[in-house]
Protein backbone atom coordinates (compact mmCIF):
# COMPACT_ATOMS: atom_id res chain seq x y z
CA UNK A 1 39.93 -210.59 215.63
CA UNK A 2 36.41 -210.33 215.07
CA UNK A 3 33.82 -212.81 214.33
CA UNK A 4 30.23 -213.26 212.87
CA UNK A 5 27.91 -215.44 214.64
CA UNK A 6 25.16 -216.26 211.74
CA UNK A 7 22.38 -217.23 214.01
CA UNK A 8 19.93 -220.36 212.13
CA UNK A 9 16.78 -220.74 213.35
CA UNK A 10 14.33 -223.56 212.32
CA UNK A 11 11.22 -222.82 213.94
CA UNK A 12 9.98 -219.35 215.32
CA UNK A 13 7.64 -219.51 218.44
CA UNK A 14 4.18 -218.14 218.22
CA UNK A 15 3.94 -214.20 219.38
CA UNK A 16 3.06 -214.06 223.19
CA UNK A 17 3.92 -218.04 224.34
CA UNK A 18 5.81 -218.95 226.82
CA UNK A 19 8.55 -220.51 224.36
CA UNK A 20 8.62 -217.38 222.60
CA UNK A 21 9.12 -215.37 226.48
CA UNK A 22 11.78 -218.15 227.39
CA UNK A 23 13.90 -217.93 224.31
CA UNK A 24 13.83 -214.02 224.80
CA UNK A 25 15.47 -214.23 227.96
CA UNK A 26 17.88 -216.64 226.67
CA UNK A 27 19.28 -214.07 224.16
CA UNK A 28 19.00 -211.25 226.18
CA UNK A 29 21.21 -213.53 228.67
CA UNK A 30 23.71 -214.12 226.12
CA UNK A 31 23.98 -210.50 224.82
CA UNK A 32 24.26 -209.33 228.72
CA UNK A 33 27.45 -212.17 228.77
CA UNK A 34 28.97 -210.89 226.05
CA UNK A 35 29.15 -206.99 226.81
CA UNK A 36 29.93 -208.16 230.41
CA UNK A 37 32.91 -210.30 228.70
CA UNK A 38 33.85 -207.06 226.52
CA UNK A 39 33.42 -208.87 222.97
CA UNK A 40 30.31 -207.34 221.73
CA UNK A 41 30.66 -205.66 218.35
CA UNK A 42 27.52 -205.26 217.41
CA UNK A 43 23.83 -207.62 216.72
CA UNK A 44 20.76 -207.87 214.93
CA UNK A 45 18.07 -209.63 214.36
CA UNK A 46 16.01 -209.98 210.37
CA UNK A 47 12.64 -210.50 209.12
CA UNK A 48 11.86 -213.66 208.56
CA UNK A 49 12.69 -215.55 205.09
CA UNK A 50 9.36 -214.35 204.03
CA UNK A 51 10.41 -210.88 203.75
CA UNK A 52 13.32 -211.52 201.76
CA UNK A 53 14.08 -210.17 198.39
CA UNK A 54 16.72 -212.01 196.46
CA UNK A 55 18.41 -210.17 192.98
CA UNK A 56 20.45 -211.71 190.46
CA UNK A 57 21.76 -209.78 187.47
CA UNK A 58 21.59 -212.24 184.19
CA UNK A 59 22.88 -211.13 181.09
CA UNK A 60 23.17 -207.25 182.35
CA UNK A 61 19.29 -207.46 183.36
CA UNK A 62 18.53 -207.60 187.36
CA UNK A 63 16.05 -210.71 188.10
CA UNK A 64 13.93 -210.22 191.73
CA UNK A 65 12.79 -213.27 193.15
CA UNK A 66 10.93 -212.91 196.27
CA UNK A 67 11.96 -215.72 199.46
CA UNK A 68 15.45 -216.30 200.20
CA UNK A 69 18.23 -217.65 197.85
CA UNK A 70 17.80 -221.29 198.88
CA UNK A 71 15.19 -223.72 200.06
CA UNK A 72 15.76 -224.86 203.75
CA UNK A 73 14.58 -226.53 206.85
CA UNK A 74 17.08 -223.65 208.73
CA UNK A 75 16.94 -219.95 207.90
CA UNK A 76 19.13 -216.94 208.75
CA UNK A 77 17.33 -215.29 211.86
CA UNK A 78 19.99 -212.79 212.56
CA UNK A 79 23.77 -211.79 213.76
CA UNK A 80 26.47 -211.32 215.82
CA UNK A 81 30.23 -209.56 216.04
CA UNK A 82 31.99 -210.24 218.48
CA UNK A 83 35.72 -208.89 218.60
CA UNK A 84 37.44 -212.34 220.25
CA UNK A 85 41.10 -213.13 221.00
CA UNK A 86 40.57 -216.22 218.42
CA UNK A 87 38.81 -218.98 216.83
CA UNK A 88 37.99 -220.74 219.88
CA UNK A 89 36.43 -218.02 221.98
CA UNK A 90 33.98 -217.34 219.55
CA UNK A 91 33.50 -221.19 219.25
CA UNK A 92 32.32 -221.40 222.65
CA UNK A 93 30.34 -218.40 222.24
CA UNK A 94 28.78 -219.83 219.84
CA UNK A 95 28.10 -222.78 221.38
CA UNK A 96 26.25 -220.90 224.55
CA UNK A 97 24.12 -218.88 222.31
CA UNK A 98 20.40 -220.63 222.37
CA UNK A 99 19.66 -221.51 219.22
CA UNK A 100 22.97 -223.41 218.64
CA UNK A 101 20.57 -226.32 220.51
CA UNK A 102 17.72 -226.36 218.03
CA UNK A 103 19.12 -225.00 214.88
CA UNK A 104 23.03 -223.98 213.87
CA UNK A 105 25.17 -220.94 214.69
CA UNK A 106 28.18 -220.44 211.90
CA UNK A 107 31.33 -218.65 213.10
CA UNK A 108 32.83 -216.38 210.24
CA UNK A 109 36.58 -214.66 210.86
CA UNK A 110 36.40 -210.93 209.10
CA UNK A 111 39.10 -210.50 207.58
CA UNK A 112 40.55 -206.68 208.22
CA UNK A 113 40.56 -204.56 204.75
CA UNK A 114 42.63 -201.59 203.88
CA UNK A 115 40.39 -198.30 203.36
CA UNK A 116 38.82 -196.40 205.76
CA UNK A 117 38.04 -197.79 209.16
CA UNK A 118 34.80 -199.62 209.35
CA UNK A 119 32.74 -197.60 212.05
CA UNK A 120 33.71 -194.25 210.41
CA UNK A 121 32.77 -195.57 206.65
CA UNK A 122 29.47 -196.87 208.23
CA UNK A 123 29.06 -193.54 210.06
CA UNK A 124 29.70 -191.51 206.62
CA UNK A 125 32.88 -189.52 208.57
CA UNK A 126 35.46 -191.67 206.54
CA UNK A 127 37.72 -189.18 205.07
């Protein structure tokens, strides 16, 4: 089954430090562990909160509000799939990844849908 690792951050080191160097290496660690382990789906990293756009519709008109959705000390720094064998492999994966130490990592099942398979609907091929 696969999984989404929602990776929390709370601080972000400054460009070029040594923190910033060191918890590169950390993630590239984990994402070399889990293609090594055969359970990487696919990753990604987003803008900071700053950059985010959030849109309500209200009353049939759409409202633009610029920041994220919510207020708070953590913020959603990017993702993981993995495709694990259940609940509590991804736990632990989730438990190795770095920030899991300073901020939070959520684990998500995806459920499977019926349509088209995923990879060919995001690759436009679905038939």
């Amino acid at each position: 089954m696969q999984y989404m690792l929602l990776i929390y951050e709370t601080e972000r080191a400054e460009p070029g430090s040594d923190e910033l160097a060191a918890s590169i290496a950390a993630v590239n660690a984990f994402t070399a562990e889990v293609i090594e382990r055969g359970v990487f789906v696919a990753a990604g990293p987003l803008a900071p909160p700053s950059a985010a756009t959030t849109v309500r519709v209200r009353d049939g008109e759409r409202v633009l509000t610029d920041g994220p959705f919510a207020e708070t000390a953590e913020w959603l720094g990017g993702y993981y799939i993995l495709d694990c064998t259940d609940l509590d492999e991804a736990l632990d994966f989730a438990a190795r990844f770095p920030s899991a130490a300073t901020g939070a990592v959520e684990v998500r099942p995806i459920p499977a849908v019926a349509g088209p398979h995923r990879a060919e609907a995001a690759a436009g091929t679905a038939g």
